[in-house]
N, C-alpha and C. Protein backbone atom coordinates (compact mmCIF):
# COMPACT_ATOMS: atom_id res chain seq x y z
N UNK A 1 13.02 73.74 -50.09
CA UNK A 1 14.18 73.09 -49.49
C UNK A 1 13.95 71.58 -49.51
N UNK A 2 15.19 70.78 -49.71
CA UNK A 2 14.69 69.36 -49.98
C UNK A 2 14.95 68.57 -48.68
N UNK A 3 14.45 67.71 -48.59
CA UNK A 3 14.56 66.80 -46.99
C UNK A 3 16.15 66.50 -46.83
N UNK A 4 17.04 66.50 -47.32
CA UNK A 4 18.21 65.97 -47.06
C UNK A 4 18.86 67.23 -46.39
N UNK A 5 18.44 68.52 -47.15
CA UNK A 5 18.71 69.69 -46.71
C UNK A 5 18.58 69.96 -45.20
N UNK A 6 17.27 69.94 -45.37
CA UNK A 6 16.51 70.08 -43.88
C UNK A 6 17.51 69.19 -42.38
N UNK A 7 17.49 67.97 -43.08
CA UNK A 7 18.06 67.26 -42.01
C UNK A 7 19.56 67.50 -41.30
N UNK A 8 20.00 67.87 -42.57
CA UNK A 8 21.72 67.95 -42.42
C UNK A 8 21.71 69.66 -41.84
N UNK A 9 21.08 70.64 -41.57
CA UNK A 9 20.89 71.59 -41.07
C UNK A 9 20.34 71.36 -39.40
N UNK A 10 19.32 70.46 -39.88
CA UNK A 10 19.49 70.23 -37.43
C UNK A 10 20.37 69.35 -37.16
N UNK A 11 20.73 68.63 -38.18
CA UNK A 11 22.01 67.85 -37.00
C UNK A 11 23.13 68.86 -37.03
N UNK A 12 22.80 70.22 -37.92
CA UNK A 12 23.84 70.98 -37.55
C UNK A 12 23.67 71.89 -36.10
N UNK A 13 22.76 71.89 -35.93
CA UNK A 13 21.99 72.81 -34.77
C UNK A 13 22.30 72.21 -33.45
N UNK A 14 22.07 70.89 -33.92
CA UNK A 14 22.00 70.24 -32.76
C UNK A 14 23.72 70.03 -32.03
N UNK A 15 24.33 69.85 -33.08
CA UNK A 15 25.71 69.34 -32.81
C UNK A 15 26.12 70.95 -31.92
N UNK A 16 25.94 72.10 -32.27
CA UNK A 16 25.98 73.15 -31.90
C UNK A 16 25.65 73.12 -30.82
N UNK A 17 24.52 73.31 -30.14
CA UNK A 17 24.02 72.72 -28.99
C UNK A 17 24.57 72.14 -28.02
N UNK A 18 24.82 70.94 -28.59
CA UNK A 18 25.64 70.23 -27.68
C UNK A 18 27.28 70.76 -27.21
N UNK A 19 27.73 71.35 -28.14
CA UNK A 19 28.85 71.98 -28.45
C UNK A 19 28.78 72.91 -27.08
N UNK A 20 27.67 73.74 -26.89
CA UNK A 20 27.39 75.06 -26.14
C UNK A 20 26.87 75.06 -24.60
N UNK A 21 26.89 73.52 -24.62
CA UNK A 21 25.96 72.89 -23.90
C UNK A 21 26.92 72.78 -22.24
N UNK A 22 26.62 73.09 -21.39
CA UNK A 22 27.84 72.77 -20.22
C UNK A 22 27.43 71.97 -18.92
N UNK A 23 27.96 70.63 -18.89
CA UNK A 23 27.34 69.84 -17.70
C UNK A 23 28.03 70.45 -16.49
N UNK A 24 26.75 70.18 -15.53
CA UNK A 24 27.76 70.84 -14.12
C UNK A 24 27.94 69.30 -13.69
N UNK A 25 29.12 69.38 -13.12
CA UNK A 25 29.59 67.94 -12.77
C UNK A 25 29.90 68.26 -10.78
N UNK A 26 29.60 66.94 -10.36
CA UNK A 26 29.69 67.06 -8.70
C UNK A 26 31.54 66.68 -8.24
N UNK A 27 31.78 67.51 -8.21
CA UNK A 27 33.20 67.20 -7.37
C UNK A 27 33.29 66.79 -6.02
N UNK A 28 34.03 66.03 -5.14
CA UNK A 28 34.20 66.09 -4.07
C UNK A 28 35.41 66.07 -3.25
N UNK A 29 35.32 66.84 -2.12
CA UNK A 29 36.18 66.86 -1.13
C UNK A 29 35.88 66.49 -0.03
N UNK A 30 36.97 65.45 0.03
CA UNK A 30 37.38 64.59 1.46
C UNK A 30 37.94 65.24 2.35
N UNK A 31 37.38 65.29 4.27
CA UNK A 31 37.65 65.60 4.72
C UNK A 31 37.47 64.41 6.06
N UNK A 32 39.03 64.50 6.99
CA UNK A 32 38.63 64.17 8.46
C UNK A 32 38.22 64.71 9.60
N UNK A 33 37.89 64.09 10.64
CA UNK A 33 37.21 64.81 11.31
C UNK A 33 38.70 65.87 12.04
N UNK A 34 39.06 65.14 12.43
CA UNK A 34 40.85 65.83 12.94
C UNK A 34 41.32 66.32 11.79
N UNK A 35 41.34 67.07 11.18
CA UNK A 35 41.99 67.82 9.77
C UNK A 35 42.65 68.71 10.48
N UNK A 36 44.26 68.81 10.14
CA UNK A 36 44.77 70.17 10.57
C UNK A 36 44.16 71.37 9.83
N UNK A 37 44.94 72.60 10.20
CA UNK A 37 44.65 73.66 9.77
C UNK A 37 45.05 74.12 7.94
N UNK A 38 46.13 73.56 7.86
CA UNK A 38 46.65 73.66 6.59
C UNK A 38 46.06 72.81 5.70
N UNK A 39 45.88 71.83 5.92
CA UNK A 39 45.17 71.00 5.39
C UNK A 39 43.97 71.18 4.60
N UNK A 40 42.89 71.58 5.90
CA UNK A 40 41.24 72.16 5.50
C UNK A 40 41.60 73.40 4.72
N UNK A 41 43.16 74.43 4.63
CA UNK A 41 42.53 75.62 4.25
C UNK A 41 43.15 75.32 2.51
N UNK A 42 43.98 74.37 2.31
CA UNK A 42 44.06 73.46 1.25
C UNK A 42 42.94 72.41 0.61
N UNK A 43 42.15 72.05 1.25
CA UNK A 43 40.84 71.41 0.73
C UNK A 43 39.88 72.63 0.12
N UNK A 44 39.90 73.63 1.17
CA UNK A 44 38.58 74.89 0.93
C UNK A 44 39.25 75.33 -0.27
N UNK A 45 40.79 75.33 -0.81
CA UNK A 45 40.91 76.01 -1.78
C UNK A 45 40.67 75.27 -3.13
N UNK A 46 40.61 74.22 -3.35
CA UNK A 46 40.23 73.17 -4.40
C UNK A 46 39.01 73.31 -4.13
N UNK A 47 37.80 73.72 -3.39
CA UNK A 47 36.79 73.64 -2.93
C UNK A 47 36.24 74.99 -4.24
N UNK A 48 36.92 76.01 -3.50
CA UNK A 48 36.29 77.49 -3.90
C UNK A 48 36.77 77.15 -5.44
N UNK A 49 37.89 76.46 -5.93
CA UNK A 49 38.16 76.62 -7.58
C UNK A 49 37.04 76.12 -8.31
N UNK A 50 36.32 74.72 -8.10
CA UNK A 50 35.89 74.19 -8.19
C UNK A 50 34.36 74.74 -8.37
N UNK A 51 33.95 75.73 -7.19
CA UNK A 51 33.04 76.34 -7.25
C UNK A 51 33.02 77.89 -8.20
N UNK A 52 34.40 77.90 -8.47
CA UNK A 52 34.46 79.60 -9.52
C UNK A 52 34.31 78.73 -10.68
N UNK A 53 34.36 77.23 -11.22
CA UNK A 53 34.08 77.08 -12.37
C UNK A 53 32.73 76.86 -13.05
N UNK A 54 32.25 77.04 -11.79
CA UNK A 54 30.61 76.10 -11.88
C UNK A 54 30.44 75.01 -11.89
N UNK A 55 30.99 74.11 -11.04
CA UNK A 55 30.56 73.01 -10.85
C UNK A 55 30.40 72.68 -9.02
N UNK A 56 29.55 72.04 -8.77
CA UNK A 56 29.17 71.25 -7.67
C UNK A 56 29.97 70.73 -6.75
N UNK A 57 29.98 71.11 -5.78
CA UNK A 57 31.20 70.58 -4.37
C UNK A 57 30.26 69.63 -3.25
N UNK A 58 30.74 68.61 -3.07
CA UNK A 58 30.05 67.40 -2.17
C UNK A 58 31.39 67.28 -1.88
N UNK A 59 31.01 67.99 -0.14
CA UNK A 59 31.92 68.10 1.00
C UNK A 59 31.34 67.12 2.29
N UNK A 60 32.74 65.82 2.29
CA UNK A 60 32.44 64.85 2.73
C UNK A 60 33.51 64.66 4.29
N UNK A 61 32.59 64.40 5.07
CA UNK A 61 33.56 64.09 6.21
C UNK A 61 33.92 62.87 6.64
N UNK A 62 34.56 61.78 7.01
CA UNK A 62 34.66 60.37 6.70
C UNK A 62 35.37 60.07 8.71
N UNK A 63 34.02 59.22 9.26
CA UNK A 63 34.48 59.20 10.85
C UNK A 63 35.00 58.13 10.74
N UNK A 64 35.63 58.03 12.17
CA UNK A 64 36.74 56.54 11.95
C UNK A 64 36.47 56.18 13.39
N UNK A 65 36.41 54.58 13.86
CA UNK A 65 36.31 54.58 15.43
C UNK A 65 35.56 55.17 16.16
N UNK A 66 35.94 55.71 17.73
CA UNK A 66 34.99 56.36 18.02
C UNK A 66 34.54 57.84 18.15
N UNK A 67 34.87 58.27 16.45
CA UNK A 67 34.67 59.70 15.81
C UNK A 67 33.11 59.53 15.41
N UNK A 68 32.72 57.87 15.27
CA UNK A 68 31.44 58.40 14.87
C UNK A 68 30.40 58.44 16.12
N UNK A 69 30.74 58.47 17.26
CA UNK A 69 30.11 58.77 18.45
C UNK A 69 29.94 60.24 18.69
N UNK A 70 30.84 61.00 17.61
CA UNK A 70 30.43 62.74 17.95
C UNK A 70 30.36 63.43 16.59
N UNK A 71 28.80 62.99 15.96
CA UNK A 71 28.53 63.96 14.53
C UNK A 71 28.09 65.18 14.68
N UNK A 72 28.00 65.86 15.81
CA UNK A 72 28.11 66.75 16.23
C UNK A 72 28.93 68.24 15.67
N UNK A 73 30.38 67.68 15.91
CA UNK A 73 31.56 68.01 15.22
C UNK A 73 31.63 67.65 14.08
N UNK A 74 31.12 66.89 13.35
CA UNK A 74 31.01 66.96 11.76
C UNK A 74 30.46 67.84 11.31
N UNK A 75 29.15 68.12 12.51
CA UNK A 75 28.24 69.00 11.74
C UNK A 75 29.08 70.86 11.74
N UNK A 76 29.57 70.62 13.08
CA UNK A 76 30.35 71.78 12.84
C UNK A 76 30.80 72.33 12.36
N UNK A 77 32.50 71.23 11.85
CA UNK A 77 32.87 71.55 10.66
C UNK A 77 32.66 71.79 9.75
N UNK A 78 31.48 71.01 9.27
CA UNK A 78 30.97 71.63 7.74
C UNK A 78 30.03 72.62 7.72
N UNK A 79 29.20 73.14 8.96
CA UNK A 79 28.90 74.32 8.49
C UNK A 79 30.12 75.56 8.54
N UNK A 80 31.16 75.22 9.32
CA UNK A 80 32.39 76.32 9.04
C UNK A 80 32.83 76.35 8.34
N UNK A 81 32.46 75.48 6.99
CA UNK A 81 33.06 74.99 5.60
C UNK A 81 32.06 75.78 4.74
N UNK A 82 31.09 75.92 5.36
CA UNK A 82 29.88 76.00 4.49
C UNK A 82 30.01 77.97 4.29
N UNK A 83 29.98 78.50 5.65
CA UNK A 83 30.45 79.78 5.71
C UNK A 83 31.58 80.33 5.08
N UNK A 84 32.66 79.75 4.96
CA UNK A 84 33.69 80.11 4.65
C UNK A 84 33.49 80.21 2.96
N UNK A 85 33.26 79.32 2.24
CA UNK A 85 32.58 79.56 0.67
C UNK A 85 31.32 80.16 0.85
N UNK A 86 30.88 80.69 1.37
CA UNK A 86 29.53 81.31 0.90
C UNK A 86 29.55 82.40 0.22
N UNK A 87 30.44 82.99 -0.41
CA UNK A 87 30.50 84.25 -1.42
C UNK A 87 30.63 83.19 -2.65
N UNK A 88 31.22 82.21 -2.88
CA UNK A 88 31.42 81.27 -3.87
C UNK A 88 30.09 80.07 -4.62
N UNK A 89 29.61 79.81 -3.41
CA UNK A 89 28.29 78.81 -3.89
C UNK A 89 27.27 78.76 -2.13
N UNK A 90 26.58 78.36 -2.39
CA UNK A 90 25.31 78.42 -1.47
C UNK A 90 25.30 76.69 -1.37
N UNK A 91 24.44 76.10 0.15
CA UNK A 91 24.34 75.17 0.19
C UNK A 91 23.02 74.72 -0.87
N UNK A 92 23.24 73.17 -0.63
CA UNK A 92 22.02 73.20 -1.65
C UNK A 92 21.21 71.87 -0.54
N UNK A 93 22.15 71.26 -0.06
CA UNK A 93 21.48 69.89 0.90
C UNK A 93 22.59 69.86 2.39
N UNK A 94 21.70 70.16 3.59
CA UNK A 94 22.41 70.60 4.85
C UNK A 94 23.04 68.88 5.33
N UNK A 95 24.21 69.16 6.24
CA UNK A 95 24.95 67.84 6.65
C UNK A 95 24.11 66.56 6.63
N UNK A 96 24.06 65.52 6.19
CA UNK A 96 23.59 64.51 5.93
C UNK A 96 24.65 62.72 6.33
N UNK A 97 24.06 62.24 7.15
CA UNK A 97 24.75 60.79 7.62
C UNK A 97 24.27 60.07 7.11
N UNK A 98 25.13 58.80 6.11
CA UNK A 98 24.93 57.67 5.38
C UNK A 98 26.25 57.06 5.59
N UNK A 99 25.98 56.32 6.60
CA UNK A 99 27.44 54.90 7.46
C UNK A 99 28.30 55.89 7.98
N UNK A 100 29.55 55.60 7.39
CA UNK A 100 30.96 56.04 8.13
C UNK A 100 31.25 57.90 7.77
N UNK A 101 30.02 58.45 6.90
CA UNK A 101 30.31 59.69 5.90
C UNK A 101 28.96 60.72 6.73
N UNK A 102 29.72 61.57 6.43
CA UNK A 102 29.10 62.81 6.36
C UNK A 102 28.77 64.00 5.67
N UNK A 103 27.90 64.04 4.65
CA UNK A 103 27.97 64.59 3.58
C UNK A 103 27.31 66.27 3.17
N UNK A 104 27.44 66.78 2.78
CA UNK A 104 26.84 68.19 2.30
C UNK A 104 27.64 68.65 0.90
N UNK A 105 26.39 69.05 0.36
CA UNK A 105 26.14 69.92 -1.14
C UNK A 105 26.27 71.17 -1.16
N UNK A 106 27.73 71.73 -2.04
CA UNK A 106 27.40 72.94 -2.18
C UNK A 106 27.10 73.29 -3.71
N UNK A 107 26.20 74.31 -4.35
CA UNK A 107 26.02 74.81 -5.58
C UNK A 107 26.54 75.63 -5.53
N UNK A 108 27.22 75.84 -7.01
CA UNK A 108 28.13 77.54 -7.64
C UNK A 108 26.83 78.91 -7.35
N UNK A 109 26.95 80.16 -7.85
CA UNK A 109 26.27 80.64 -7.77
C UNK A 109 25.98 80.95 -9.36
N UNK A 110 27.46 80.89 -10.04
CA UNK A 110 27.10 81.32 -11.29
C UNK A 110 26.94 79.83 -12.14
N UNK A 111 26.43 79.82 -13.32
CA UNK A 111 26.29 78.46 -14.13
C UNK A 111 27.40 78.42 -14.71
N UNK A 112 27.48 77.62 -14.65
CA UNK A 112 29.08 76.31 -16.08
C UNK A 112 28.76 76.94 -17.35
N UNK A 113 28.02 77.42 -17.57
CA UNK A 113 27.75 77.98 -19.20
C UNK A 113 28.36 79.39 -19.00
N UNK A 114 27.77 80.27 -18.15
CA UNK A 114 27.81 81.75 -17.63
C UNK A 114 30.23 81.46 -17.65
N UNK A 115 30.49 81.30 -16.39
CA UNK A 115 31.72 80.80 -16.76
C UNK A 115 32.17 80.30 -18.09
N UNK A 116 32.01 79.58 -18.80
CA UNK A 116 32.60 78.90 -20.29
C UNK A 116 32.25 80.56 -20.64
N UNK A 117 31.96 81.08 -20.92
CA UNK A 117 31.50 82.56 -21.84
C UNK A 117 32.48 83.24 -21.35
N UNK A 118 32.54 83.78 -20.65
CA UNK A 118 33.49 84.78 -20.06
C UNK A 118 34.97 84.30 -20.01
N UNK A 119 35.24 82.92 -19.94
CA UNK A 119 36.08 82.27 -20.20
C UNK A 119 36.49 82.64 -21.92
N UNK A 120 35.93 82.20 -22.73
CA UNK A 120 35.85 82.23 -24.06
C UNK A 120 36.24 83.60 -24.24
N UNK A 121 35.66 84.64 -24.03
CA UNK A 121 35.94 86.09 -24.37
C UNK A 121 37.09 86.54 -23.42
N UNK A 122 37.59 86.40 -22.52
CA UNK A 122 38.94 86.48 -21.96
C UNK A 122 39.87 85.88 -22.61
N UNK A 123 39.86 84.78 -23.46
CA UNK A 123 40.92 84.43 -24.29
C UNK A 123 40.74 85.04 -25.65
N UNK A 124 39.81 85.47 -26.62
CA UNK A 124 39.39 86.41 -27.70
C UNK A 124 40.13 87.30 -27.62
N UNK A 125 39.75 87.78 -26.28
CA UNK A 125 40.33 89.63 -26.12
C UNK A 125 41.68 89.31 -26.09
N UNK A 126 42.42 88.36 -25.35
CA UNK A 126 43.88 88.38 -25.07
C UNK A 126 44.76 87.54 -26.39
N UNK A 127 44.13 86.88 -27.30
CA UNK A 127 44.51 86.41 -28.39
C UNK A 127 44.59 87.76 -29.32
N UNK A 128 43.45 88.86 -29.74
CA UNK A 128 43.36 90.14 -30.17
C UNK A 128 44.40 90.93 -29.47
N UNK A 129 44.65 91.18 -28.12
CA UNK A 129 45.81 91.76 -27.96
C UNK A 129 47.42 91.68 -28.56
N UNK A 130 47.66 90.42 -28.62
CA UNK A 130 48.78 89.72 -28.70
C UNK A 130 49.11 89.81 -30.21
N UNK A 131 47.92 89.49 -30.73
CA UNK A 131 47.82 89.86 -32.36
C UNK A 131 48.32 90.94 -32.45
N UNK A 132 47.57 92.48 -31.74
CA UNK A 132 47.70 93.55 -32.39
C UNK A 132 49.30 94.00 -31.40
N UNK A 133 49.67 93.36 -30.44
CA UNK A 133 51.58 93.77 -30.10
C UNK A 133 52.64 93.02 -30.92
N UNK A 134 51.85 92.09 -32.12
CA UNK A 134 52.64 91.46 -32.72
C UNK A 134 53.01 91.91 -34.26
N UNK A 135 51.61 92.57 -35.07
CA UNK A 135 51.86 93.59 -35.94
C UNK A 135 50.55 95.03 -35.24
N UNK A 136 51.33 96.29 -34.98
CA UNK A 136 50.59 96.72 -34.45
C UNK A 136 49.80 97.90 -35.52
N UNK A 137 50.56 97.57 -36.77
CA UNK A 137 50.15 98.88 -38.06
C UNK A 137 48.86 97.99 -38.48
N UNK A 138 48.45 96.55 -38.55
CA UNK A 138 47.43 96.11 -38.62
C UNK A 138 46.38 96.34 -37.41
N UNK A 139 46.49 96.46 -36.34
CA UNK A 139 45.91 96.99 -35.12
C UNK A 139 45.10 98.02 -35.67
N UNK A 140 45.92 99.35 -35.42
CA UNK A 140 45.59 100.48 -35.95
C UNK A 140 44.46 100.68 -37.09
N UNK A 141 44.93 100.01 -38.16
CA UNK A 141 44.38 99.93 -39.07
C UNK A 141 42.70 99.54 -39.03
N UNK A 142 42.49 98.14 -37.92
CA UNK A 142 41.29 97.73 -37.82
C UNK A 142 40.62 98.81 -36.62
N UNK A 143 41.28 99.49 -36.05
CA UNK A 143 40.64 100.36 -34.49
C UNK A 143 40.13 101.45 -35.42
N UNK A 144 41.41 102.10 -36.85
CA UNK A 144 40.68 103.07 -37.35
C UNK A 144 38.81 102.32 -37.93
N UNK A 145 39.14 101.50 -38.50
CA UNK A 145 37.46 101.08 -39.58
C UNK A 145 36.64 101.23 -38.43
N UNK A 146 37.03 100.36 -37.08
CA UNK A 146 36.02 100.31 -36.37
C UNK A 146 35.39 101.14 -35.52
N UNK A 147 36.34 102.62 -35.54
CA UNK A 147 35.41 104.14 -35.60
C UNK A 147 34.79 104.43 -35.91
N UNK A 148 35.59 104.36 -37.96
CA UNK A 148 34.77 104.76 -38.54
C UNK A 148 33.18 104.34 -38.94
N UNK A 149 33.28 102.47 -38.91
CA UNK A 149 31.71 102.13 -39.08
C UNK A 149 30.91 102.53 -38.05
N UNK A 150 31.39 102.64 -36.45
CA UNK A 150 30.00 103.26 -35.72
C UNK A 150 30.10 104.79 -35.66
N UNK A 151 31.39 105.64 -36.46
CA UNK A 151 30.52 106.94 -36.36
C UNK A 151 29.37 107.00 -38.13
N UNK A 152 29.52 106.04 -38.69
CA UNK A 152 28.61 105.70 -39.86
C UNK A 152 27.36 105.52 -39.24
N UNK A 153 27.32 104.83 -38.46
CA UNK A 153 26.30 104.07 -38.15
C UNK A 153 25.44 105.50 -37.49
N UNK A 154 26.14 106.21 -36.54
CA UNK A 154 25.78 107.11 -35.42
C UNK A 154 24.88 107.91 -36.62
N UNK A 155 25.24 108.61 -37.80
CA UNK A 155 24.72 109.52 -38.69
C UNK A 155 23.44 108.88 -38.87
């Protein structure tokens, strides 16, 4: 194999790679300390999406006046934040104060890659469906071969 070969084959690998490659990125949600009810159960839901995609939730509470005389209730809230997604992602760093904020980390449970896959093959399968309700004598046609090669195979 000649060197030009070689080379132009890992930058094919690599480009692949990168291609396959899935950053988890940190999202965040803003929260007050007085948040109505509709509100927080509208934040938790951008919260939990966020966390079904695999990416990172930095759930922030922001005091004002003399809200920051009771972090107390920050801390509250966000561990009732923290419970409420816990089928979705696990904490990763417990309530944390830096100035006017109040901060906590949640991690997905599943990876950004694990998601992109299942993602990918949920649209395969439903692109293959659509195909085969669109001509369905070609359907048929490929369900028969693909009997027949694994009862081939089975012998």
């Amino acid at each position: 194999m000649d060197y030009g070969k070689f080379k132009y084959e890992a930058a094919q690998k690599a480009k692949e790679a990168r291609r396959n490659q899935a950053n988890t990125v940190l999202k965040e949600v803003r929260f007050r300390l007085k948040i109505d009810s509709h509100d927080y159960e509208t934040k938790k839901k951008r919260a939990i999406g966020f966390l079904e995609a695999g990416d990172k939730v930095k759930a922030m509470i922001q005091f004002r006046g003399r809200e920051q005389s009771r972090p107390e209730l920050g801390v509250r809230l966000l561990q009732k934040f923290a419970e409420e997604v816990q089928e979705y992602g696990a904490v990763e760093s417990t309530p944390t104060i830096d100035g006017r904020n109040m901060t906590m980390i949640i991690g997905p449970h599943r990876s950004k890659s694990d998601v992109k896959g299942e993602a990918a093959a949920r649209r395969s399968a439903a692109k293959e469906a659509a195909r085969a309700a669109k001509n369905p004598k070609v359907a048929a046609e490929k369900a028969a071969a693909a009997t027949k090669t694994s009862a081939d195979t089975a012998e």
